[in-house]
PDB file of N, CA and C in Angstrom:
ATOM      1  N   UNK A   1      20.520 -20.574 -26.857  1.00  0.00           N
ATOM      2  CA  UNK A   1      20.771 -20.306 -25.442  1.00  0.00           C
ATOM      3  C   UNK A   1      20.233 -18.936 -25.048  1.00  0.00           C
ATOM      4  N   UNK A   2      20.478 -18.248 -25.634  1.00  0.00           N
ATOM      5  CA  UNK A   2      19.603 -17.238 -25.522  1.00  0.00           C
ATOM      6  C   UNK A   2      18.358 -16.735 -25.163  1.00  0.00           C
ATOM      7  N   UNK A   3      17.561 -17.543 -26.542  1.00  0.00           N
ATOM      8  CA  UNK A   3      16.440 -17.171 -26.216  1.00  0.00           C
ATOM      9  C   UNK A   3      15.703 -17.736 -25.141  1.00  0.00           C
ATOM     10  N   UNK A   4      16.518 -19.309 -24.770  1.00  0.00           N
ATOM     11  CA  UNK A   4      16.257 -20.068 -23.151  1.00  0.00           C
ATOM     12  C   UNK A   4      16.409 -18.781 -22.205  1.00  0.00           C
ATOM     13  N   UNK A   5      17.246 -17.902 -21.964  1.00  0.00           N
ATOM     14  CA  UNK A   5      17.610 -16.986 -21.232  1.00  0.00           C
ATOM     15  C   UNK A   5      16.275 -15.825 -21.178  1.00  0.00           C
ATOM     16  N   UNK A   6      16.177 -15.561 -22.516  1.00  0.00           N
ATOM     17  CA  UNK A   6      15.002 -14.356 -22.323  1.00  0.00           C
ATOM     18  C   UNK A   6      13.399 -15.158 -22.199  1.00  0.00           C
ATOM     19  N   UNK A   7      13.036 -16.222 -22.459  1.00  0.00           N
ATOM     20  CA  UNK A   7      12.062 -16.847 -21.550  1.00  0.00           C
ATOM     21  C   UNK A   7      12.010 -17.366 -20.364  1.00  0.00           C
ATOM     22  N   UNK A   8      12.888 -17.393 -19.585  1.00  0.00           N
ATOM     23  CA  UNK A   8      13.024 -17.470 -18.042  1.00  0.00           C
ATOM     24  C   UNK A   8      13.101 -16.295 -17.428  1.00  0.00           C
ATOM     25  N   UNK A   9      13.602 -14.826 -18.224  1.00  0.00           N
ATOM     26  CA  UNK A   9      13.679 -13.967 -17.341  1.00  0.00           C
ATOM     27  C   UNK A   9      11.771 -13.436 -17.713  1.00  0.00           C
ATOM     28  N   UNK A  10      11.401 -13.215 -18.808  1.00  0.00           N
ATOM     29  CA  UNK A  10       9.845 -13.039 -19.675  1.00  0.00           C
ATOM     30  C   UNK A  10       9.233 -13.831 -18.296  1.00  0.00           C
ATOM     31  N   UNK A  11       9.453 -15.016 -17.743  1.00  0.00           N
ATOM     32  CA  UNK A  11       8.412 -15.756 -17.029  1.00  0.00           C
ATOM     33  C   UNK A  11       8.763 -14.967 -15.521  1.00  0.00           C
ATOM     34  N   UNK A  12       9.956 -15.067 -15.332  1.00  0.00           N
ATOM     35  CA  UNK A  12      10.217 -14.476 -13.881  1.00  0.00           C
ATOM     36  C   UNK A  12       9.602 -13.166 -13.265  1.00  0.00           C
ATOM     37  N   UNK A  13      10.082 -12.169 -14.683  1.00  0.00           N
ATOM     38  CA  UNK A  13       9.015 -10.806 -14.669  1.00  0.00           C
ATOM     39  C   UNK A  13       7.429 -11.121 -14.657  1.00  0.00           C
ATOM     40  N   UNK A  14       7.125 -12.024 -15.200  1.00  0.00           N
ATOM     41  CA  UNK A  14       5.388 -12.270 -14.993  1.00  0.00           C
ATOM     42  C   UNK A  14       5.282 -12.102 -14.098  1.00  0.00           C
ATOM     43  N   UNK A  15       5.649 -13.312 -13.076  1.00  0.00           N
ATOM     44  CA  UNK A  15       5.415 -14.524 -12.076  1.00  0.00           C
ATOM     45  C   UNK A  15       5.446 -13.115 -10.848  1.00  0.00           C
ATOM     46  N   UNK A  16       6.372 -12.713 -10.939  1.00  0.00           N
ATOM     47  CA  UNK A  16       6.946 -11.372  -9.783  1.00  0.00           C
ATOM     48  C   UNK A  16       5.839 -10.603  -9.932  1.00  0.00           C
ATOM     49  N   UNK A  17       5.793 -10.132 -10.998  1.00  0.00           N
ATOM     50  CA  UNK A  17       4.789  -9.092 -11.438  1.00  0.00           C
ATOM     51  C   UNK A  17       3.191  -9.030 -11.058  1.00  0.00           C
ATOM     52  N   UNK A  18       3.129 -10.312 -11.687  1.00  0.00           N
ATOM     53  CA  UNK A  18       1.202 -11.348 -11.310  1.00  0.00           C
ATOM     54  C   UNK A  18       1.677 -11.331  -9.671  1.00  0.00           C
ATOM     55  N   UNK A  19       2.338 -11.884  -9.064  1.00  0.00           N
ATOM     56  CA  UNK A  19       2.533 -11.539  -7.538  1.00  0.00           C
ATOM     57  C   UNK A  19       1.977 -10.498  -6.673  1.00  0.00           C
ATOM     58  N   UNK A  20       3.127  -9.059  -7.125  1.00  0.00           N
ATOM     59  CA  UNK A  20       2.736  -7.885  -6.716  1.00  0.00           C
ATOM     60  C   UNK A  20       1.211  -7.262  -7.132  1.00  0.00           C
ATOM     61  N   UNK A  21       0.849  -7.310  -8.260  1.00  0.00           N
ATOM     62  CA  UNK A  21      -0.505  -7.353  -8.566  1.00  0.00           C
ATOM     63  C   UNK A  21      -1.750  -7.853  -7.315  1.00  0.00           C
ATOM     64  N   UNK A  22      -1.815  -9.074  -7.478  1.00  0.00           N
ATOM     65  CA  UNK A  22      -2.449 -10.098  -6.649  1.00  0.00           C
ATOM     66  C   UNK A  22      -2.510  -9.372  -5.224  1.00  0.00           C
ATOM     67  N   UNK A  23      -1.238  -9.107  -5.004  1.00  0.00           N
ATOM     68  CA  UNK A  23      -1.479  -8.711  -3.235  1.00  0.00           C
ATOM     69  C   UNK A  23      -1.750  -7.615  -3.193  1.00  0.00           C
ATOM     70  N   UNK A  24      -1.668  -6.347  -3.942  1.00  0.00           N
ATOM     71  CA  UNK A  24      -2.282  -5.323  -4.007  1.00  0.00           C
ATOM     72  C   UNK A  24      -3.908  -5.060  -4.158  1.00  0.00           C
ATOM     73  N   UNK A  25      -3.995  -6.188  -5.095  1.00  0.00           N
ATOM     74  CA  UNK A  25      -5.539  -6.615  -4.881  1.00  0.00           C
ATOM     75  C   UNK A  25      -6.188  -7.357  -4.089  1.00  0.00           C
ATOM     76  N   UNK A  26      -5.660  -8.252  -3.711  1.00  0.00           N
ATOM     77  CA  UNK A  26      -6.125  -8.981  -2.239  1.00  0.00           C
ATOM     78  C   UNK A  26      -6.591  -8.173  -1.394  1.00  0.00           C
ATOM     79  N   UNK A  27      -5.257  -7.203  -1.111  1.00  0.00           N
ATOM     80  CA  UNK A  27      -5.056  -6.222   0.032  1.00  0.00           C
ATOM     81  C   UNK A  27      -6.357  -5.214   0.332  1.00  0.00           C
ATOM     82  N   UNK A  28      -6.834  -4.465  -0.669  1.00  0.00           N
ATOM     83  CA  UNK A  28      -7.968  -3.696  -1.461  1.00  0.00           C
ATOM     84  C   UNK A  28      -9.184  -4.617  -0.584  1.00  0.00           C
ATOM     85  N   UNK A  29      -9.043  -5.879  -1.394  1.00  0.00           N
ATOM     86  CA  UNK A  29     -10.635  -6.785  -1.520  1.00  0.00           C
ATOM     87  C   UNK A  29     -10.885  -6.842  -0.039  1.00  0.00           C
ATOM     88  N   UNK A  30      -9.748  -7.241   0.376  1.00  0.00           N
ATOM     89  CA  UNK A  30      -9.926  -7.724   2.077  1.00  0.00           C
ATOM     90  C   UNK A  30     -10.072  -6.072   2.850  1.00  0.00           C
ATOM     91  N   UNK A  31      -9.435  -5.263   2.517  1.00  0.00           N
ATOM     92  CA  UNK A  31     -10.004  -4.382   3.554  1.00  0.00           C
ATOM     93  C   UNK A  31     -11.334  -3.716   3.151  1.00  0.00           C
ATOM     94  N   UNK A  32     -11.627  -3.768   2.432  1.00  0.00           N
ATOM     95  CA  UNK A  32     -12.962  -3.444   1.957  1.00  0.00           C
ATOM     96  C   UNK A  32     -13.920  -4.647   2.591  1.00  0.00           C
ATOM     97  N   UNK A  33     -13.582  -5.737   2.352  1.00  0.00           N
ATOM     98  CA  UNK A  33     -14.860  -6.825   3.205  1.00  0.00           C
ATOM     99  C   UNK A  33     -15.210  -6.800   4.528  1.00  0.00           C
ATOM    100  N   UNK A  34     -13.387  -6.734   4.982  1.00  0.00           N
ATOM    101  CA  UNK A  34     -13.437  -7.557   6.408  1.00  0.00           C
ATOM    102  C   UNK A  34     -13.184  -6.029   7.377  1.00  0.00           C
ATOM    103  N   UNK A  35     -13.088  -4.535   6.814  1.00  0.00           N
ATOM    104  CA  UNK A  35     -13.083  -3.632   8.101  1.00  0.00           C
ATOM    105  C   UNK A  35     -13.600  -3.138   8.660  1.00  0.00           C
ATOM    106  N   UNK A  36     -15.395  -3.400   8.509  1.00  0.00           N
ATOM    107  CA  UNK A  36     -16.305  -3.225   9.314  1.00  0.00           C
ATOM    108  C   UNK A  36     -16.489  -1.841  10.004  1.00  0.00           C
ATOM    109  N   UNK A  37     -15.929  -0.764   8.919  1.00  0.00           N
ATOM    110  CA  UNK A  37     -16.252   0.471   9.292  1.00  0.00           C
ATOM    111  C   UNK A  37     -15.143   0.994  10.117  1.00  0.00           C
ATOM    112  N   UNK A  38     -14.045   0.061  10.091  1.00  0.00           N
ATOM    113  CA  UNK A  38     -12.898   0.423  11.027  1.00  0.00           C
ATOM    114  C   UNK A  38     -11.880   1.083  10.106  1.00  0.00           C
ATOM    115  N   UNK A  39     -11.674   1.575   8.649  1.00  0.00           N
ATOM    116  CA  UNK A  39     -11.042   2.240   7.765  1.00  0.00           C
ATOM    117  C   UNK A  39     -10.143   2.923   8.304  1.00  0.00           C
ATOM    118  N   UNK A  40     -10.850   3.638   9.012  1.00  0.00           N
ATOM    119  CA  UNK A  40      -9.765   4.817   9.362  1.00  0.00           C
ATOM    120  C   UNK A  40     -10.004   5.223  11.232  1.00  0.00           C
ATOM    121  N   UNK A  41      -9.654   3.797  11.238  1.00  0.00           N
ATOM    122  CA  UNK A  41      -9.166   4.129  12.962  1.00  0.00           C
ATOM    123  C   UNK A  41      -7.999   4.490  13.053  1.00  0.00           C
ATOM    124  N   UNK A  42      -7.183   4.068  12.753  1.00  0.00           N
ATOM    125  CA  UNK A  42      -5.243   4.317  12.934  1.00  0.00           C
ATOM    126  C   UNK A  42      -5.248   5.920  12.328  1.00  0.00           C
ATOM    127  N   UNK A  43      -5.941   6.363  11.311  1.00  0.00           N
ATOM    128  CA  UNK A  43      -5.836   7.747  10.791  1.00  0.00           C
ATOM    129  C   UNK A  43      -6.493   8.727  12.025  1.00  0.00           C
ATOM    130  N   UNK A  44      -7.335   8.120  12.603  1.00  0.00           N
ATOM    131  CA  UNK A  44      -8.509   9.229  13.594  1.00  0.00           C
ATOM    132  C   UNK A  44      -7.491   9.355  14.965  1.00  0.00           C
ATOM    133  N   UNK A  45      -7.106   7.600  15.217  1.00  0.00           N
ATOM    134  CA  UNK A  45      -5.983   7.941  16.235  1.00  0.00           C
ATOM    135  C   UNK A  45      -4.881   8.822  16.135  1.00  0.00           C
ATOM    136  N   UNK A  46      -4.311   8.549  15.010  1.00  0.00           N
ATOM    137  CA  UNK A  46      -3.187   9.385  14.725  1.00  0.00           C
ATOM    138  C   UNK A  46      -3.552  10.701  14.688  1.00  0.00           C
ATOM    139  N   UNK A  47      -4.503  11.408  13.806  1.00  0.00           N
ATOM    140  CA  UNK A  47      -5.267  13.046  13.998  1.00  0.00           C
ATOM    141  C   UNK A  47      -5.498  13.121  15.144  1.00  0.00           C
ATOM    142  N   UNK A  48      -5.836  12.778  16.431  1.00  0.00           N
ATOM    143  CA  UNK A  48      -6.340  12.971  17.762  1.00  0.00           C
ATOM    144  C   UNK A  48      -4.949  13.421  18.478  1.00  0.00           C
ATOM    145  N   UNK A  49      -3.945  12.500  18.130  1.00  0.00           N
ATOM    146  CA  UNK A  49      -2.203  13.016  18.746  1.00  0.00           C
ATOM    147  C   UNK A  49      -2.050  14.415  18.219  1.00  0.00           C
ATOM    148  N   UNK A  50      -1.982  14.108  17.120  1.00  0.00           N
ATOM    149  CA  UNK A  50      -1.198  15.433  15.738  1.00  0.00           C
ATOM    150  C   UNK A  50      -2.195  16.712  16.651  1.00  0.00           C
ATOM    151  N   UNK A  51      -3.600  16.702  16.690  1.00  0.00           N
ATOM    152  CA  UNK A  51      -4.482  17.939  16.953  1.00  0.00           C
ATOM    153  C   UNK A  51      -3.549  19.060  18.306  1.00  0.00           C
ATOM    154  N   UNK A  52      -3.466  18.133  18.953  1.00  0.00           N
ATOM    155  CA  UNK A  52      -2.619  18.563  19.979  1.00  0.00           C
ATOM    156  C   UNK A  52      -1.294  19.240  20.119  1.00  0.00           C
ATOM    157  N   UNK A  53      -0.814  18.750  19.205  1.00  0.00           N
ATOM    158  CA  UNK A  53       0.710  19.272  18.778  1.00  0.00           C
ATOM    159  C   UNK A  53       0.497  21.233  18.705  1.00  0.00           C
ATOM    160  N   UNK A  54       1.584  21.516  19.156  1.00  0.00           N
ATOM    161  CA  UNK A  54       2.072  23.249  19.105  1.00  0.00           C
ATOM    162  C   UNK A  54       2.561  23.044  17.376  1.00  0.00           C
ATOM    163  N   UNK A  55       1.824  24.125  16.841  1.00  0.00           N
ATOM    164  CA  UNK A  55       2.826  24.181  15.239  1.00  0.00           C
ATOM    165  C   UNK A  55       3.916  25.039  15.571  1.00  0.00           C
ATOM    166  N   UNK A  56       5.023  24.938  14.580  1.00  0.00           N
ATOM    167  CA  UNK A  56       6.420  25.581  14.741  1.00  0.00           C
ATOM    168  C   UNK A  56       6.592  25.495  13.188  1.00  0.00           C
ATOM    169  N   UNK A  57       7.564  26.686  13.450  1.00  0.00           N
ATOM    170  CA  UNK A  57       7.955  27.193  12.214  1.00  0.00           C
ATOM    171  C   UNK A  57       7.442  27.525  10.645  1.00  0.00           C
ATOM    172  N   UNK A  58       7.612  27.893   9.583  1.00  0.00           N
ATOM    173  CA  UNK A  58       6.676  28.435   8.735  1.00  0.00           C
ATOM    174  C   UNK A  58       5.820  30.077   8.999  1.00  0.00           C
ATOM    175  N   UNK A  59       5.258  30.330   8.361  1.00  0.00           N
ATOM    176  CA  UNK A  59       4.579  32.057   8.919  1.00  0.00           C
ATOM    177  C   UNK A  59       3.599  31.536   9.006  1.00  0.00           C
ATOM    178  N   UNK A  60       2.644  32.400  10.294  1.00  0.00           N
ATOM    179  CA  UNK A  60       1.478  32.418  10.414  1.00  0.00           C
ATOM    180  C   UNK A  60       0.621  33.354   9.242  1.00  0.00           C
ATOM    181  N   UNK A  61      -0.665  32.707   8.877  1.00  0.00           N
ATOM    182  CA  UNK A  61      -1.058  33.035   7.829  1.00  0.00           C
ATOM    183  C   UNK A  61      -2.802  34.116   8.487  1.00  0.00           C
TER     184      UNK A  61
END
């Protein structure tokens, strides 16, 4: 009974595991194919807000 026990959990950890894997790599493959140079729009948008911002607090250097 046991060892029924530690080969279902052995497969479950794969199965989960090969999962998270997979979509991390999917994730990679596909934005690399399909972003058409669009990488870092959400980053350029976001730097274009942030540029604007007043800094506070910390010393001026």
């Amino acid at each position: 009974m046991g060892a029924l026990m530690l080969d279902i959990t052995l497969l479950g950890l794969g199965i989960i595991g090969a999962t998270a894997f997979l979509g991390v790599a999917m994730n990679g493959i596909g934005n690399k194919l399909f972003s058409r140079g669009k990488k870092d729009e959400f980053l350029d948008k976001a730097r274009s807000y942030q540029d604007t911002w007043r800094n506070v607090g910390g010393t001026q250097k």
